[in-house]
C-alpha atoms as a PDB file:
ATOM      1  CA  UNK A   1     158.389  67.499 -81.160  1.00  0.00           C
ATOM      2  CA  UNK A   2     158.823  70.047 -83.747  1.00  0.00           C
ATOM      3  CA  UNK A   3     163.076  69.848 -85.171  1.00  0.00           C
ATOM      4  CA  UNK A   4     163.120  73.753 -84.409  1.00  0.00           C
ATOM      5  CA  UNK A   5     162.127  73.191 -80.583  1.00  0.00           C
ATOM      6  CA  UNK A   6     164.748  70.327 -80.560  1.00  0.00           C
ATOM      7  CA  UNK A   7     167.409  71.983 -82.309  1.00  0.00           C
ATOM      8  CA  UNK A   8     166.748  74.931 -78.771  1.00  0.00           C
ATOM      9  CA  UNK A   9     166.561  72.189 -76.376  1.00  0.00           C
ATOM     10  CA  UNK A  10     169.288  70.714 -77.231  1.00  0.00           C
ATOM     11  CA  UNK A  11     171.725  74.029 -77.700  1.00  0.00           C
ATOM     12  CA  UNK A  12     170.216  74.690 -74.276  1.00  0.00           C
ATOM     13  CA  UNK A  13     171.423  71.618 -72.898  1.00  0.00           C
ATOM     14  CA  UNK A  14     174.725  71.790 -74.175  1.00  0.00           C
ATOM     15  CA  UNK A  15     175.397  75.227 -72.914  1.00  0.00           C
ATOM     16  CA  UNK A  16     174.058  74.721 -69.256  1.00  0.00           C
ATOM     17  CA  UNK A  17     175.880  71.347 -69.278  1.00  0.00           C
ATOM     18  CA  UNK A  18     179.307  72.901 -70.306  1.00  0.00           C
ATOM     19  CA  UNK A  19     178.025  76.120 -67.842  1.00  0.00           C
ATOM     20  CA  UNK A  20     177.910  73.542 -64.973  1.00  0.00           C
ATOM     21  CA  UNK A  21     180.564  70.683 -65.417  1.00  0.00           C
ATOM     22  CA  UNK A  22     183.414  73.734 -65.875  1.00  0.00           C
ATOM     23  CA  UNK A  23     182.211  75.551 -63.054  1.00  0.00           C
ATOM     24  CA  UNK A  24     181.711  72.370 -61.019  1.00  0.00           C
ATOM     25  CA  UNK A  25     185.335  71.012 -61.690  1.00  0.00           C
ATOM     26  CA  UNK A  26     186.433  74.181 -61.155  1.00  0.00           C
ATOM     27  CA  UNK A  27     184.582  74.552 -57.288  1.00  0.00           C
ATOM     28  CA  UNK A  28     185.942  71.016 -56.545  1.00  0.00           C
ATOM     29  CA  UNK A  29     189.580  71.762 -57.831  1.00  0.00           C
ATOM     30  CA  UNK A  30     189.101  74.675 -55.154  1.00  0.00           C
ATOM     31  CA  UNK A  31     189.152  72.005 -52.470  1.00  0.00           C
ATOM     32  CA  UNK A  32     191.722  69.422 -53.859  1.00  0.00           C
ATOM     33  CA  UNK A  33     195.336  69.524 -52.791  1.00  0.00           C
ATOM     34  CA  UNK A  34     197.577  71.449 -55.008  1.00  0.00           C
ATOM     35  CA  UNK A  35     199.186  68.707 -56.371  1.00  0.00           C
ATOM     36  CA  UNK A  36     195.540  66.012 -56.817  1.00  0.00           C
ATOM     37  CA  UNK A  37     193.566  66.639 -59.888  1.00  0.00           C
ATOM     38  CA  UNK A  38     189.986  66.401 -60.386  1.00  0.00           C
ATOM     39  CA  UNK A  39     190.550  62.715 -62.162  1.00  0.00           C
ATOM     40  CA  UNK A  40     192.467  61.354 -59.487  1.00  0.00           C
ATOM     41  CA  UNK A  41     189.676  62.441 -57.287  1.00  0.00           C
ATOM     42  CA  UNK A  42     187.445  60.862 -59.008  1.00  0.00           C
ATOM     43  CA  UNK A  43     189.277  57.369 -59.104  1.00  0.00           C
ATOM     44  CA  UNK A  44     190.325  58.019 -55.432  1.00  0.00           C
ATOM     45  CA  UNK A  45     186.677  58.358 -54.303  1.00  0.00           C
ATOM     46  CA  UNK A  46     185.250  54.716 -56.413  1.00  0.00           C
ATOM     47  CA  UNK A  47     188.440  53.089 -54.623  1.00  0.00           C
ATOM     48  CA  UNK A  48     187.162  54.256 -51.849  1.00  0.00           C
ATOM     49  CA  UNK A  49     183.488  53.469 -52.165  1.00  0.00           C
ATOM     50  CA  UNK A  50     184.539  50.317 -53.428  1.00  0.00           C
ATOM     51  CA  UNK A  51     187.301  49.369 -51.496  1.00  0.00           C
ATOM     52  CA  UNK A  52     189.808  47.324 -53.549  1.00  0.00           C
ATOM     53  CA  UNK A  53     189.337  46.776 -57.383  1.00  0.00           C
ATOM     54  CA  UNK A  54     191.732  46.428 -60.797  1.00  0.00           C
ATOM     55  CA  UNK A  55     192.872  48.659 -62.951  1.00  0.00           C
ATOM     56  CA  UNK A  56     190.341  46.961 -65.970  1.00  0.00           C
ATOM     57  CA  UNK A  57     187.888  48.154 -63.567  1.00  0.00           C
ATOM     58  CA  UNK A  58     188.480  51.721 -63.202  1.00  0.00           C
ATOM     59  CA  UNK A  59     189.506  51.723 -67.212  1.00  0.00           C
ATOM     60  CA  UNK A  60     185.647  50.625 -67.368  1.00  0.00           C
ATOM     61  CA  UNK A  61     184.100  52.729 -65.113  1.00  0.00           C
ATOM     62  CA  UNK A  62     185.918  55.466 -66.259  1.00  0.00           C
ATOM     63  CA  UNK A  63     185.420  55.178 -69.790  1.00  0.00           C
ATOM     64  CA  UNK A  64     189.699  55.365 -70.661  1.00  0.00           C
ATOM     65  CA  UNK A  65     192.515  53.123 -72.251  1.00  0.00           C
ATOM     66  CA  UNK A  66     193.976  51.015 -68.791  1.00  0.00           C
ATOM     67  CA  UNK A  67     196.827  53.096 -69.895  1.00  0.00           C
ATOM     68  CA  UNK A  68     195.767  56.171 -68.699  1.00  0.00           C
ATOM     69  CA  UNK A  69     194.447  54.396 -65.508  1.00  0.00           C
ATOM     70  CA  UNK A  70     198.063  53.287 -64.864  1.00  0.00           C
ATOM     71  CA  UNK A  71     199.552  56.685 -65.270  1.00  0.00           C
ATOM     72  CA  UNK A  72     197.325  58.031 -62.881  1.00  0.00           C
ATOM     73  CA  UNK A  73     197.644  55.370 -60.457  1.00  0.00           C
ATOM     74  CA  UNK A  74     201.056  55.674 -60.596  1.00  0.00           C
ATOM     75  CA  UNK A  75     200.866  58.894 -59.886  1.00  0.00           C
ATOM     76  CA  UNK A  76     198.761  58.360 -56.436  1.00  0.00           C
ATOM     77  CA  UNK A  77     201.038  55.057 -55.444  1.00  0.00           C
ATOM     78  CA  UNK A  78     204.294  57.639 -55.666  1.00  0.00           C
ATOM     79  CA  UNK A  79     202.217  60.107 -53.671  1.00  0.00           C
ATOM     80  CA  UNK A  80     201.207  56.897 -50.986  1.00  0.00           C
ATOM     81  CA  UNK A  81     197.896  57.628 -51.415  1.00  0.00           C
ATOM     82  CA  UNK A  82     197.347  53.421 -53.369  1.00  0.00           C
ATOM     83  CA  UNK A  83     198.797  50.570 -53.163  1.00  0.00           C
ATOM     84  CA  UNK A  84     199.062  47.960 -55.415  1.00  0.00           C
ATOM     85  CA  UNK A  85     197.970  43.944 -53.978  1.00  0.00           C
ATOM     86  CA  UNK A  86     199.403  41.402 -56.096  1.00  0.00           C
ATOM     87  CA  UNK A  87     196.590  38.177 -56.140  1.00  0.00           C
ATOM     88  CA  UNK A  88     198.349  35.710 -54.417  1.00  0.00           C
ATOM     89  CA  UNK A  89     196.779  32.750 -56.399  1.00  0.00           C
ATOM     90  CA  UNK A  90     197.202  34.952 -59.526  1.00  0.00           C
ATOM     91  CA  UNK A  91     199.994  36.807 -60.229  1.00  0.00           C
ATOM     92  CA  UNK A  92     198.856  38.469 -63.128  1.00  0.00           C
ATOM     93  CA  UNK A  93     196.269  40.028 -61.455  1.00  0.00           C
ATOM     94  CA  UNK A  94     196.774  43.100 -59.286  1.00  0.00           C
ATOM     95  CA  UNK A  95     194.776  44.772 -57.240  1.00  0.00           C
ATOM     96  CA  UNK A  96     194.268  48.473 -56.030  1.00  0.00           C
ATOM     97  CA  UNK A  97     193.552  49.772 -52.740  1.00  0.00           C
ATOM     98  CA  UNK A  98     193.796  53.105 -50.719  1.00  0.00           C
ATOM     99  CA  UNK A  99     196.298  53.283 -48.203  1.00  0.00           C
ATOM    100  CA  UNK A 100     195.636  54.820 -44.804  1.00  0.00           C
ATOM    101  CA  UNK A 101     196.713  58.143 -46.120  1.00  0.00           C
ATOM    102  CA  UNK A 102     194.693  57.663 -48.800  1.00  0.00           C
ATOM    103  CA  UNK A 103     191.739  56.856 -46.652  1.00  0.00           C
ATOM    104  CA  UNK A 104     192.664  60.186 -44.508  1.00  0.00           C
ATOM    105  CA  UNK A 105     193.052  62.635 -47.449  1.00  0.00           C
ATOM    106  CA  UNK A 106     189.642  61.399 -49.448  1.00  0.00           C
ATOM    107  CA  UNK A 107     187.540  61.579 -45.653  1.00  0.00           C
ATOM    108  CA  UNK A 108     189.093  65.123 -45.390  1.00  0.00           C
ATOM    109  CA  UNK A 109     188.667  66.239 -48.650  1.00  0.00           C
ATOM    110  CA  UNK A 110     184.981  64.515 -48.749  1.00  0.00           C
ATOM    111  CA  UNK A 111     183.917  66.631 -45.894  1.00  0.00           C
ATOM    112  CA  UNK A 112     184.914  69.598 -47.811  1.00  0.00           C
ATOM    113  CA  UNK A 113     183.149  68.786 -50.991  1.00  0.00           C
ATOM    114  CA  UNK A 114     179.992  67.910 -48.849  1.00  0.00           C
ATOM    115  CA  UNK A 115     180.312  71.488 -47.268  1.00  0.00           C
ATOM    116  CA  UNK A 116     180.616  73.069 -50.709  1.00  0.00           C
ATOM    117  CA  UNK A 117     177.782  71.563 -52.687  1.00  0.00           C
ATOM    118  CA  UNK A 118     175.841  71.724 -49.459  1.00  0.00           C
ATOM    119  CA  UNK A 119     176.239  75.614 -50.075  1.00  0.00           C
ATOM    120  CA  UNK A 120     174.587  75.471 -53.220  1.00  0.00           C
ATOM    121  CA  UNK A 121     172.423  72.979 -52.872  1.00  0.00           C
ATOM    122  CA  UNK A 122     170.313  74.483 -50.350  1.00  0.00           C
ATOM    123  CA  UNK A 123     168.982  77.076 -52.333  1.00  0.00           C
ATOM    124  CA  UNK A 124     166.817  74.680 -53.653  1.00  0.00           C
ATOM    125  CA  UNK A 125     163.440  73.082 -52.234  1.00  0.00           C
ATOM    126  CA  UNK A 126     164.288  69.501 -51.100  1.00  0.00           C
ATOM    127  CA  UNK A 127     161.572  68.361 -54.157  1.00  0.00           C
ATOM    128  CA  UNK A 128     163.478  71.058 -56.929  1.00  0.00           C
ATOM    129  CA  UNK A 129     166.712  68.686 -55.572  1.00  0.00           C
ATOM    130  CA  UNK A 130     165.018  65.316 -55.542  1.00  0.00           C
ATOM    131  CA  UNK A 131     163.237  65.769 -59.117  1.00  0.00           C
ATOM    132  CA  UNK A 132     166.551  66.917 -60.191  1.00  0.00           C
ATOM    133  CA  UNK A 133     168.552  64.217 -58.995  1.00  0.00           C
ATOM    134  CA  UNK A 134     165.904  61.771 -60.484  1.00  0.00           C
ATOM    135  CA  UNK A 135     166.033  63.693 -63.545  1.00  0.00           C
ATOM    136  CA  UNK A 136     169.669  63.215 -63.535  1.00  0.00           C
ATOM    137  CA  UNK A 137     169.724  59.710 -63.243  1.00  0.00           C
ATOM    138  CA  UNK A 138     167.393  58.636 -65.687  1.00  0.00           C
ATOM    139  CA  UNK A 139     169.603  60.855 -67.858  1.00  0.00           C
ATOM    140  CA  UNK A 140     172.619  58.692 -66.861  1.00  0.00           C
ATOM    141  CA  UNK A 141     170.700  55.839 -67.211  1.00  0.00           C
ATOM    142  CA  UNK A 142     169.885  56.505 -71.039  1.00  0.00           C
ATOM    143  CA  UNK A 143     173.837  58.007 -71.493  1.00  0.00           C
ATOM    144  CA  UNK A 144     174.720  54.245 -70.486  1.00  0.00           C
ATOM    145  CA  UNK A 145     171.964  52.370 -72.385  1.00  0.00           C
ATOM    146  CA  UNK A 146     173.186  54.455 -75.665  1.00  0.00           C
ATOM    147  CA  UNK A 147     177.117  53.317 -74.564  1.00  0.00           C
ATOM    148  CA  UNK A 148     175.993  49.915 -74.372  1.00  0.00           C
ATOM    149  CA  UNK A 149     174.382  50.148 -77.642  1.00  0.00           C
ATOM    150  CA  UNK A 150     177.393  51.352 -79.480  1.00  0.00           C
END
């Protein structure tokens, strides 16, 4: 491919992709509590799909410093939303969960976000959504296979 068609397709992607990730955060932000940002979100919904996990975990999946995992978890244990399980044959190790509340508020606030990109997303043929969402992961998929790399 020609570096002039590049150099478009790529200002193209970077516009659209800004264009969309602000606009998206912004749309779920809409249907957070007040006082939950989008990254605790985030981390609230993998502790939920994944039910208990550590703090080296999330710092992994999230791509941050454990650091900044432990200020925000701290932040959503004071607000009862995690708890913290100490490994009883481990000490050292401690793991995170959702508490019921927890559980409650991410349901709720699920069914919300469902309802909202459900608004959108059915402006689009089920195969425009399906080739994008295929698309999207094999764009993910290279985004990790470059991480790896480096």
């Amino acid at each position: 491919m020609q570096s002039k068609k590049v150099k478009e397709l790529v200002e193209r992607y970077l516009s659209v992709s800004f264009d969309v990730m602000k606009r998206g955060a912004m749309l779920v932000k809409c249907e957070l509590d007040e006082d939950i940002t989008n990254d605790q979100y985030y981390l609230l919904r993998y502790m939920y799909k994944r039910g208990i996990c550590t703090s080296t975990e999330l710092a992994s999946a999230f791509i941050v410093n454990k650091s900044a995992i432990t200020a925000m978890t701290n932040r959503l244990v004071e607000k009862e939303m995690v708890r913290r399980i100490r490994d009883e044959k481990d000490r050292r190790v401690i793991y995170l969960t959702l508490t019921e509340k927890g559980m409650r508020w991410f349901q709720e606030t699920e069914e919300k976000i469902h309802k909202l990109v459900g608004s959108f997303i059915t402006k689009f043929s089920e195969q425009e959504i399906e080739m994008f969402l295929q698309l999207y992961e094999k764009l993910a998929s290279a985004l990790h296979e470059m991480e790896v790399e480096a």
